[in-house]
PDB file of N, CA and C in Angstrom:
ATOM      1  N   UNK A   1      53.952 248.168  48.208  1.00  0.00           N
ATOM      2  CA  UNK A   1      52.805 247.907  47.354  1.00  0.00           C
ATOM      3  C   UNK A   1      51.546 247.708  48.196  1.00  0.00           C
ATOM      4  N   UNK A   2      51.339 246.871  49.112  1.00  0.00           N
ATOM      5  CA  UNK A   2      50.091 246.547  49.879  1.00  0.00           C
ATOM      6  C   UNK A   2      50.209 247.950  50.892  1.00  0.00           C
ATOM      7  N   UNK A   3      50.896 249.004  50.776  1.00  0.00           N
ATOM      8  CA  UNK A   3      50.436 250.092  51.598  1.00  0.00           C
ATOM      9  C   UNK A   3      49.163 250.894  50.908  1.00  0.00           C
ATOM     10  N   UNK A   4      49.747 250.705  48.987  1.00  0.00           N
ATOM     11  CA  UNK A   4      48.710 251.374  48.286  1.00  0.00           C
ATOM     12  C   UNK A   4      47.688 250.670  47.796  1.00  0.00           C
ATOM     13  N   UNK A   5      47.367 249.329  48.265  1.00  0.00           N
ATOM     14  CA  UNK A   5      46.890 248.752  48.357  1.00  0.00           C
ATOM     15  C   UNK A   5      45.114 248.807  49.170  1.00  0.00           C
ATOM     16  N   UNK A   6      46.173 248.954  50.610  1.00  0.00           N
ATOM     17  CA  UNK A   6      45.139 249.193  51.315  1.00  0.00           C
ATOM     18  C   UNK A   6      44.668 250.706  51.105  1.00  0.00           C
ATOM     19  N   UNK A   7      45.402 251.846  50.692  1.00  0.00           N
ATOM     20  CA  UNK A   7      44.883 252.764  50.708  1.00  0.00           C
ATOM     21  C   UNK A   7      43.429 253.023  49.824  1.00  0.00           C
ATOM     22  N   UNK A   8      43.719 252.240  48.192  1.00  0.00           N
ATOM     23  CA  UNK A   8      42.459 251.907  47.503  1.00  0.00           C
ATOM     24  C   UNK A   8      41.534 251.168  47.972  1.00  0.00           C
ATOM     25  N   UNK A   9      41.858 250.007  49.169  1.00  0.00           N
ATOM     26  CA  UNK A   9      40.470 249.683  49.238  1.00  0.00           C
ATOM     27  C   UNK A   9      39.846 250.435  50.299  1.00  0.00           C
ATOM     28  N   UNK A  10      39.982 251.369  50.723  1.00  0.00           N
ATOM     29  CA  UNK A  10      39.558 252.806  51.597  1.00  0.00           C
ATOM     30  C   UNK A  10      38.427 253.275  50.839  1.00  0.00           C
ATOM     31  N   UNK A  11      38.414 253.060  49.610  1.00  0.00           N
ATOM     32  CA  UNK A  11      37.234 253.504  48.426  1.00  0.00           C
ATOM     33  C   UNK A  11      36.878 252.610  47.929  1.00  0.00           C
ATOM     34  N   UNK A  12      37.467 251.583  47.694  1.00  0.00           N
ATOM     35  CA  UNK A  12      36.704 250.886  46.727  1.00  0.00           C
ATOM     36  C   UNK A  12      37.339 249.233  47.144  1.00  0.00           C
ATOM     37  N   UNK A  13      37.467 248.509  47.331  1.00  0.00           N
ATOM     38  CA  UNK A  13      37.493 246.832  47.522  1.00  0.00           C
ATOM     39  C   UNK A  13      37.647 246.259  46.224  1.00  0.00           C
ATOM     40  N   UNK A  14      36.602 246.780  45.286  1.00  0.00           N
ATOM     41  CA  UNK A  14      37.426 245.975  43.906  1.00  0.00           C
ATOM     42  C   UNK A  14      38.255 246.183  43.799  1.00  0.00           C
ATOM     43  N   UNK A  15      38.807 247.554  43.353  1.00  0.00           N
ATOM     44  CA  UNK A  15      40.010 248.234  42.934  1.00  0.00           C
ATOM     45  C   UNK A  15      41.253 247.463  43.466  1.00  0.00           C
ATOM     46  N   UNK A  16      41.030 247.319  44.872  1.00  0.00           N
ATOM     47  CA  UNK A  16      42.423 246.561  45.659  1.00  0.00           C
ATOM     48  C   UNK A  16      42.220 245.097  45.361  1.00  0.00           C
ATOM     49  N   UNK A  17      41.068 244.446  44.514  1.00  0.00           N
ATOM     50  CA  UNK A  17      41.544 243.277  44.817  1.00  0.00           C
ATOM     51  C   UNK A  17      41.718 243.025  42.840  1.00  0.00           C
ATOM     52  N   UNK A  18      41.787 243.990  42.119  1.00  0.00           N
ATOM     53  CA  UNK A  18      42.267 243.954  40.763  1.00  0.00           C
ATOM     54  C   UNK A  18      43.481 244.377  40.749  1.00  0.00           C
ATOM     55  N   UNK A  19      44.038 245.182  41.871  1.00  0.00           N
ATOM     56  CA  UNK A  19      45.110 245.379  41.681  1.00  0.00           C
ATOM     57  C   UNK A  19      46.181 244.572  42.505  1.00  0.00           C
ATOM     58  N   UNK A  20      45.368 243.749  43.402  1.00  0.00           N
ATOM     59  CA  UNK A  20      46.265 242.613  43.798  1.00  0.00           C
ATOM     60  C   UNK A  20      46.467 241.233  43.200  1.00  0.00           C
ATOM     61  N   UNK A  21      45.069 240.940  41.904  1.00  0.00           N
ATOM     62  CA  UNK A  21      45.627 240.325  41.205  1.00  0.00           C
ATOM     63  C   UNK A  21      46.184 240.529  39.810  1.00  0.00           C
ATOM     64  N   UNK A  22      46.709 241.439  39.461  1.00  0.00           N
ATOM     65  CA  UNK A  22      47.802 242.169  38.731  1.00  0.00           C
ATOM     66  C   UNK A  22      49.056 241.770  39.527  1.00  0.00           C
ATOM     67  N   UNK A  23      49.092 242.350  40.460  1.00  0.00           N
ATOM     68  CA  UNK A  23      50.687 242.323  41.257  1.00  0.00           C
ATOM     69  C   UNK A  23      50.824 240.562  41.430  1.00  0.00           C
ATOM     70  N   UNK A  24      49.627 239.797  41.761  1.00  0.00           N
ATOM     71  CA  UNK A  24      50.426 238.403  41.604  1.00  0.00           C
ATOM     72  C   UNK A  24      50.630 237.541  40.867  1.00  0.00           C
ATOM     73  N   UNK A  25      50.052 238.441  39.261  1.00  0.00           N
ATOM     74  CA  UNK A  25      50.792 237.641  37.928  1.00  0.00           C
ATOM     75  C   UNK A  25      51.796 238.035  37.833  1.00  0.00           C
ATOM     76  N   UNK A  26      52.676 239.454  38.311  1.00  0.00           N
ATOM     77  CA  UNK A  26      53.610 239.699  37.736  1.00  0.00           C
ATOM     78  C   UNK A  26      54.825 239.934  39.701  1.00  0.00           C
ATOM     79  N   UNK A  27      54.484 239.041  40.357  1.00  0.00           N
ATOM     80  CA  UNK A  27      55.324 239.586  41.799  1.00  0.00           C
ATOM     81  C   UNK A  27      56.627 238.827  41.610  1.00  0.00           C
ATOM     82  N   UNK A  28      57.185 239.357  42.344  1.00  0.00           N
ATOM     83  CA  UNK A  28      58.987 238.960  42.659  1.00  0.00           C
ATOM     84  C   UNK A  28      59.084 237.315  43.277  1.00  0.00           C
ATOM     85  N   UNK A  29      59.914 236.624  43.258  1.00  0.00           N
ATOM     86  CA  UNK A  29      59.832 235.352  44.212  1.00  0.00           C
ATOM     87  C   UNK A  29      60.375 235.574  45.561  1.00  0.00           C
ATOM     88  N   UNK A  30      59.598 234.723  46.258  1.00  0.00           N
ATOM     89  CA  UNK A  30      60.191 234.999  47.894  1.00  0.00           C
ATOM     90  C   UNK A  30      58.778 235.310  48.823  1.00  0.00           C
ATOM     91  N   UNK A  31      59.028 235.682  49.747  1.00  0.00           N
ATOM     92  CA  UNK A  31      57.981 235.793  50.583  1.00  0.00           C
ATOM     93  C   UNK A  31      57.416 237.045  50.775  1.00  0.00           C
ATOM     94  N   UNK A  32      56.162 237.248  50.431  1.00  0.00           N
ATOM     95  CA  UNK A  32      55.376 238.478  50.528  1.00  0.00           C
ATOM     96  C   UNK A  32      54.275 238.436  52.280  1.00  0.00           C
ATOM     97  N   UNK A  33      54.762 239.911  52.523  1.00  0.00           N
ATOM     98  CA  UNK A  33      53.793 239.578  53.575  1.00  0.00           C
ATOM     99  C   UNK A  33      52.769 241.162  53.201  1.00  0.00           C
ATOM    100  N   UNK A  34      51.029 240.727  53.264  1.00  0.00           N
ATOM    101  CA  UNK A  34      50.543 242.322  52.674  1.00  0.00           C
ATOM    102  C   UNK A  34      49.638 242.430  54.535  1.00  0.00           C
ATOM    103  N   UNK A  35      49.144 243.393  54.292  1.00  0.00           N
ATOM    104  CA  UNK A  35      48.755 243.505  55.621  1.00  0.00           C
ATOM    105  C   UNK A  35      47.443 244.143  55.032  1.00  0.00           C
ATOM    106  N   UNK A  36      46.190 244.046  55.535  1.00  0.00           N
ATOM    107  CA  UNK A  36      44.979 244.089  55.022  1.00  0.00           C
ATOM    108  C   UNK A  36      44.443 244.740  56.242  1.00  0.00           C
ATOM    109  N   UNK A  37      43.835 245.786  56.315  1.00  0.00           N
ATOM    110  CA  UNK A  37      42.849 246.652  57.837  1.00  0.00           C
ATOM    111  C   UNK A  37      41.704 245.958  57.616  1.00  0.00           C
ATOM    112  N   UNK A  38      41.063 245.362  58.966  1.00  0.00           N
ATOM    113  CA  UNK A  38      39.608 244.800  58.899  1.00  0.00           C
ATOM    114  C   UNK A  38      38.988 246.045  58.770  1.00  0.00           C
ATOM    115  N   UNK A  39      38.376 247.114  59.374  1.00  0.00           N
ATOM    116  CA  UNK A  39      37.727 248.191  58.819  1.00  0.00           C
ATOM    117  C   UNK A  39      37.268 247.978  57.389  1.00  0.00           C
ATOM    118  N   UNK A  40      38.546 248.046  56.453  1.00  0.00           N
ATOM    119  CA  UNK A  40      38.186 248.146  55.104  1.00  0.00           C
ATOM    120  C   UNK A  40      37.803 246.705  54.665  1.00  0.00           C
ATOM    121  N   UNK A  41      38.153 245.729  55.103  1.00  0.00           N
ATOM    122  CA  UNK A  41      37.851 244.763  54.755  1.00  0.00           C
ATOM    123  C   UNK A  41      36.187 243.790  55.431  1.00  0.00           C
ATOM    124  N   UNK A  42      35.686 244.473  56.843  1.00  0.00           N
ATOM    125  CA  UNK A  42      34.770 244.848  57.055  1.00  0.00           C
ATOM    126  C   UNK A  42      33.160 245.017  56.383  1.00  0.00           C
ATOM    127  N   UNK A  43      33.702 245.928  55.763  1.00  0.00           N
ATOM    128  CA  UNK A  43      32.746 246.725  54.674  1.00  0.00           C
ATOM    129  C   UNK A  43      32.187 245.924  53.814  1.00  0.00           C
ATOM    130  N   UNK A  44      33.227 244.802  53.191  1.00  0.00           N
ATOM    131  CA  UNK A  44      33.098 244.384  51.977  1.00  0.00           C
ATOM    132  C   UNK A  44      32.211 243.450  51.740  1.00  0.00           C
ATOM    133  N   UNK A  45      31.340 243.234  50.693  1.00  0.00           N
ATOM    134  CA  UNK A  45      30.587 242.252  50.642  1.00  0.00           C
ATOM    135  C   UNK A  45      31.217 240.442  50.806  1.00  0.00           C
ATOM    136  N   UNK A  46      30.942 239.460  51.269  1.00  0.00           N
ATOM    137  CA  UNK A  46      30.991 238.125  51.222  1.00  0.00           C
ATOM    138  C   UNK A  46      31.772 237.854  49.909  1.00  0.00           C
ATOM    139  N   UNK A  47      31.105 237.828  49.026  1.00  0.00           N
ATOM    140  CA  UNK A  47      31.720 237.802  47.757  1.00  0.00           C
ATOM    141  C   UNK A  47      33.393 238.383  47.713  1.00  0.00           C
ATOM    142  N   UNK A  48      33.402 239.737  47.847  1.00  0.00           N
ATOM    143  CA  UNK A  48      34.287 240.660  48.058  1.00  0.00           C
ATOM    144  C   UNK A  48      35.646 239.612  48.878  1.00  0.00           C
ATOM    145  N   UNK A  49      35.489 239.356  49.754  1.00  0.00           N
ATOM    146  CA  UNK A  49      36.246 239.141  51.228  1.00  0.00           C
ATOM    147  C   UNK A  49      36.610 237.216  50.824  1.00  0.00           C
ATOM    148  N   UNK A  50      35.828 236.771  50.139  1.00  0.00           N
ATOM    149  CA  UNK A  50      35.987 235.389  49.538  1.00  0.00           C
ATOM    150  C   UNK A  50      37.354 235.665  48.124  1.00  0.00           C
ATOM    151  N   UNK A  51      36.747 236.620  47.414  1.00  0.00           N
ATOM    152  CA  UNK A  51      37.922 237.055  46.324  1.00  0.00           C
ATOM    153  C   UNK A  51      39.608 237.518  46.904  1.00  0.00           C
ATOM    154  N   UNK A  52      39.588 238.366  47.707  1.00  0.00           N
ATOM    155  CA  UNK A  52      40.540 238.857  48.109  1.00  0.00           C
ATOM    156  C   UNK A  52      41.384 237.453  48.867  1.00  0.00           C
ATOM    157  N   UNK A  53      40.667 237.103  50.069  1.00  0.00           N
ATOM    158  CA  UNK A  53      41.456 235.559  50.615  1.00  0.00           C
ATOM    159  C   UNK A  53      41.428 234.900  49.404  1.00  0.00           C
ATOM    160  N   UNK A  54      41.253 234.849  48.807  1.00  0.00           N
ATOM    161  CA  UNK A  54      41.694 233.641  47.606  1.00  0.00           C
ATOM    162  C   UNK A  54      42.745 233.756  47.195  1.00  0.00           C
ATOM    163  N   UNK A  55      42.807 235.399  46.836  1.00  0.00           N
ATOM    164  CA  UNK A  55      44.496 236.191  46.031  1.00  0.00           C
ATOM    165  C   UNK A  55      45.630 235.351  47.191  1.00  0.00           C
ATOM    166  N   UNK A  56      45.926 235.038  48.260  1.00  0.00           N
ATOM    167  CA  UNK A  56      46.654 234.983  49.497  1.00  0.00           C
ATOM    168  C   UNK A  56      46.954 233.421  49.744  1.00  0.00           C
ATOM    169  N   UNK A  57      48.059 233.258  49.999  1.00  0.00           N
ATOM    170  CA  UNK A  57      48.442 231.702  50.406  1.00  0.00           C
ATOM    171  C   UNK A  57      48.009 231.206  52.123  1.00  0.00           C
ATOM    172  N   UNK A  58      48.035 232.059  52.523  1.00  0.00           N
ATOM    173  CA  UNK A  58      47.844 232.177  53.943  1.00  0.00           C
ATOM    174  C   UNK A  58      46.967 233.491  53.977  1.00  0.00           C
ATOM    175  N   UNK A  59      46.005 233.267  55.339  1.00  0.00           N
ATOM    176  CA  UNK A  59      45.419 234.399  56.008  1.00  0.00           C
ATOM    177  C   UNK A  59      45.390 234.252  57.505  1.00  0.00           C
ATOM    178  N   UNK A  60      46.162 235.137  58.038  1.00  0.00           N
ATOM    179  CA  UNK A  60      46.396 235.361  59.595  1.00  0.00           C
ATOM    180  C   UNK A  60      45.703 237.020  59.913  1.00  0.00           C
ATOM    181  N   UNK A  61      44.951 236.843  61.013  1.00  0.00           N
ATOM    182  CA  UNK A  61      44.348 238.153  61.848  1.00  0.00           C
ATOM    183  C   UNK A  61      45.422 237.990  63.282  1.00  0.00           C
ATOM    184  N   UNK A  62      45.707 239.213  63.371  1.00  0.00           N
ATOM    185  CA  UNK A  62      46.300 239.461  64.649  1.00  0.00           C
ATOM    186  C   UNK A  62      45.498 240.410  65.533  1.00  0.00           C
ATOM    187  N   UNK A  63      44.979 240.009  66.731  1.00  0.00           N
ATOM    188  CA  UNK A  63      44.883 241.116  67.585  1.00  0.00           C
ATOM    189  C   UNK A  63      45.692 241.075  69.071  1.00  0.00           C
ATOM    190  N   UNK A  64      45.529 242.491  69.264  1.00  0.00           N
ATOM    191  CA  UNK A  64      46.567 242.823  70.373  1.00  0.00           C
ATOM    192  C   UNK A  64      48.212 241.905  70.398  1.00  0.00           C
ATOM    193  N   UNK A  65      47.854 240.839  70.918  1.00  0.00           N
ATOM    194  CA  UNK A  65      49.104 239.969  71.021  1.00  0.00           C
ATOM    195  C   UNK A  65      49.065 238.031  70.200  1.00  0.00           C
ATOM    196  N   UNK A  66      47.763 238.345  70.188  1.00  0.00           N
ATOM    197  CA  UNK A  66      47.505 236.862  69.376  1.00  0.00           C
ATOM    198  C   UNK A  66      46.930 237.203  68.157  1.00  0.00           C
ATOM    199  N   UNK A  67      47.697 235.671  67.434  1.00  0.00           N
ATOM    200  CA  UNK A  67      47.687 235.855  66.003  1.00  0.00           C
ATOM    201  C   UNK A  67      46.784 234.373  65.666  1.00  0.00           C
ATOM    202  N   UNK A  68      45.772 234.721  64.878  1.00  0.00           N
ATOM    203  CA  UNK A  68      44.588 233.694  64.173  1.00  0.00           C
ATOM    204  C   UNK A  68      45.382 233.290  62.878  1.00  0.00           C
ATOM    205  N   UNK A  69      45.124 231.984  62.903  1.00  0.00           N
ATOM    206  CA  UNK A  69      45.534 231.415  61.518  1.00  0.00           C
ATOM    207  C   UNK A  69      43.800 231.214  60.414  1.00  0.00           C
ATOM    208  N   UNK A  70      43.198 231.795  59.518  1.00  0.00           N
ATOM    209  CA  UNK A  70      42.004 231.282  59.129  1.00  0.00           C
ATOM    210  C   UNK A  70      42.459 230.613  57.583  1.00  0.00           C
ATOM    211  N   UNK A  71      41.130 229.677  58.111  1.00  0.00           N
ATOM    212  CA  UNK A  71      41.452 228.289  56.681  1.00  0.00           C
ATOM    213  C   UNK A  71      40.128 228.577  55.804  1.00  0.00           C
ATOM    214  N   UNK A  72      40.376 228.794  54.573  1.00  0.00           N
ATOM    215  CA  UNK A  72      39.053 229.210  53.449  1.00  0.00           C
ATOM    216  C   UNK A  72      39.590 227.999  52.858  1.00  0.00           C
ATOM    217  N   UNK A  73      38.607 227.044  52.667  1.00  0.00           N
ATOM    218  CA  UNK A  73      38.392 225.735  51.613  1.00  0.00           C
ATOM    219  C   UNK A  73      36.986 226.309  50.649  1.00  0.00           C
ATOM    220  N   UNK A  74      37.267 225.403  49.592  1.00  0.00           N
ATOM    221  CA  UNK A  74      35.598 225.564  48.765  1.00  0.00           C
ATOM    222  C   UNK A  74      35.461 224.041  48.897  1.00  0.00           C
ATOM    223  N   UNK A  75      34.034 224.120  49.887  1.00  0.00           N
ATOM    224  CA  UNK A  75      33.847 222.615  49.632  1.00  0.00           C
ATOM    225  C   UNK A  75      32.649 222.640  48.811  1.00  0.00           C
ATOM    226  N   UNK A  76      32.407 221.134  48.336  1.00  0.00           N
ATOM    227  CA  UNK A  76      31.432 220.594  46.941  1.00  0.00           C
ATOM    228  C   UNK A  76      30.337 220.360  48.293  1.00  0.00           C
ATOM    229  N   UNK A  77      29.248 221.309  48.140  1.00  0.00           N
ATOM    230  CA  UNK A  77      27.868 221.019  48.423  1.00  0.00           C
ATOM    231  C   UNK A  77      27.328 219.985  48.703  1.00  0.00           C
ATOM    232  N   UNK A  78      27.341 218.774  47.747  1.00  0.00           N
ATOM    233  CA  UNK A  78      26.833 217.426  47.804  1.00  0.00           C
ATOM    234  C   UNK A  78      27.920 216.417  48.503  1.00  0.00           C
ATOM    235  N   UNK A  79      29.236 216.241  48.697  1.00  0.00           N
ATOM    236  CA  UNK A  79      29.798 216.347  49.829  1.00  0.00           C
ATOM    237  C   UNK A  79      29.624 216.073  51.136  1.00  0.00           C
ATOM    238  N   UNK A  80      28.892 217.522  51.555  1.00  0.00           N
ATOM    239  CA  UNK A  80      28.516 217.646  52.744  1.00  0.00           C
ATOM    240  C   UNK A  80      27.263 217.005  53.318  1.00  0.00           C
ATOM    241  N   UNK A  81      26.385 216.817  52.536  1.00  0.00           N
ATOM    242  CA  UNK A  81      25.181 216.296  53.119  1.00  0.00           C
ATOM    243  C   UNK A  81      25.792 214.300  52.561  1.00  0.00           C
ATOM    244  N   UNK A  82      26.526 213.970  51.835  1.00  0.00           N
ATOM    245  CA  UNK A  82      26.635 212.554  51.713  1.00  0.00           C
ATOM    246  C   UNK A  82      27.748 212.110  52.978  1.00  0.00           C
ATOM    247  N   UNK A  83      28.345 212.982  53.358  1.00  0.00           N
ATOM    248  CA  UNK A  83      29.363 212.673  54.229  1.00  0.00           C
ATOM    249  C   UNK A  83      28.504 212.794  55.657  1.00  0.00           C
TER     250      UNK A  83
END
């Protein structure tokens, strides 16, 4: 599934991220691993790239031999400047 995945967002970024949340109202139980190309993911607007990590329990980048763990929180605005 995330092969044709990535192949749609080759064109289009919505497309893959409507059709990834389709596949995770209706996915199997157990552990999914999708694999996402920065290239295509690259491209995408902020917005875009905020939607898609959201679909995902985890987000890891690998290059060459090391693997990044990245942490997306939504923090509350007012929050930040009282803290």
């Amino acid at each position: 599934m995330d092969f044709l995945i990535n192949e749609i967002a080759n064109s289009s970024i919505n497309e893959a991220i409507n059709l990834e949340k389709a596949y995770n109202e209706n996915r199997l139980k157990g552990l999914v691993f999708c694999t996402n190309k920065a290239n295509n993911l690259l491209g995408a607007s902020i917005t875009d790239l905020i939607k898609i990590f959201d679909l995902h329990d985890q987000i890891f980048l690998i290059e060459n031999d090391q693997i990044y763990k990245l942490h997306l929180t939504k923090e509350n605005v007012h929050k930040l400047f009282l803290g």
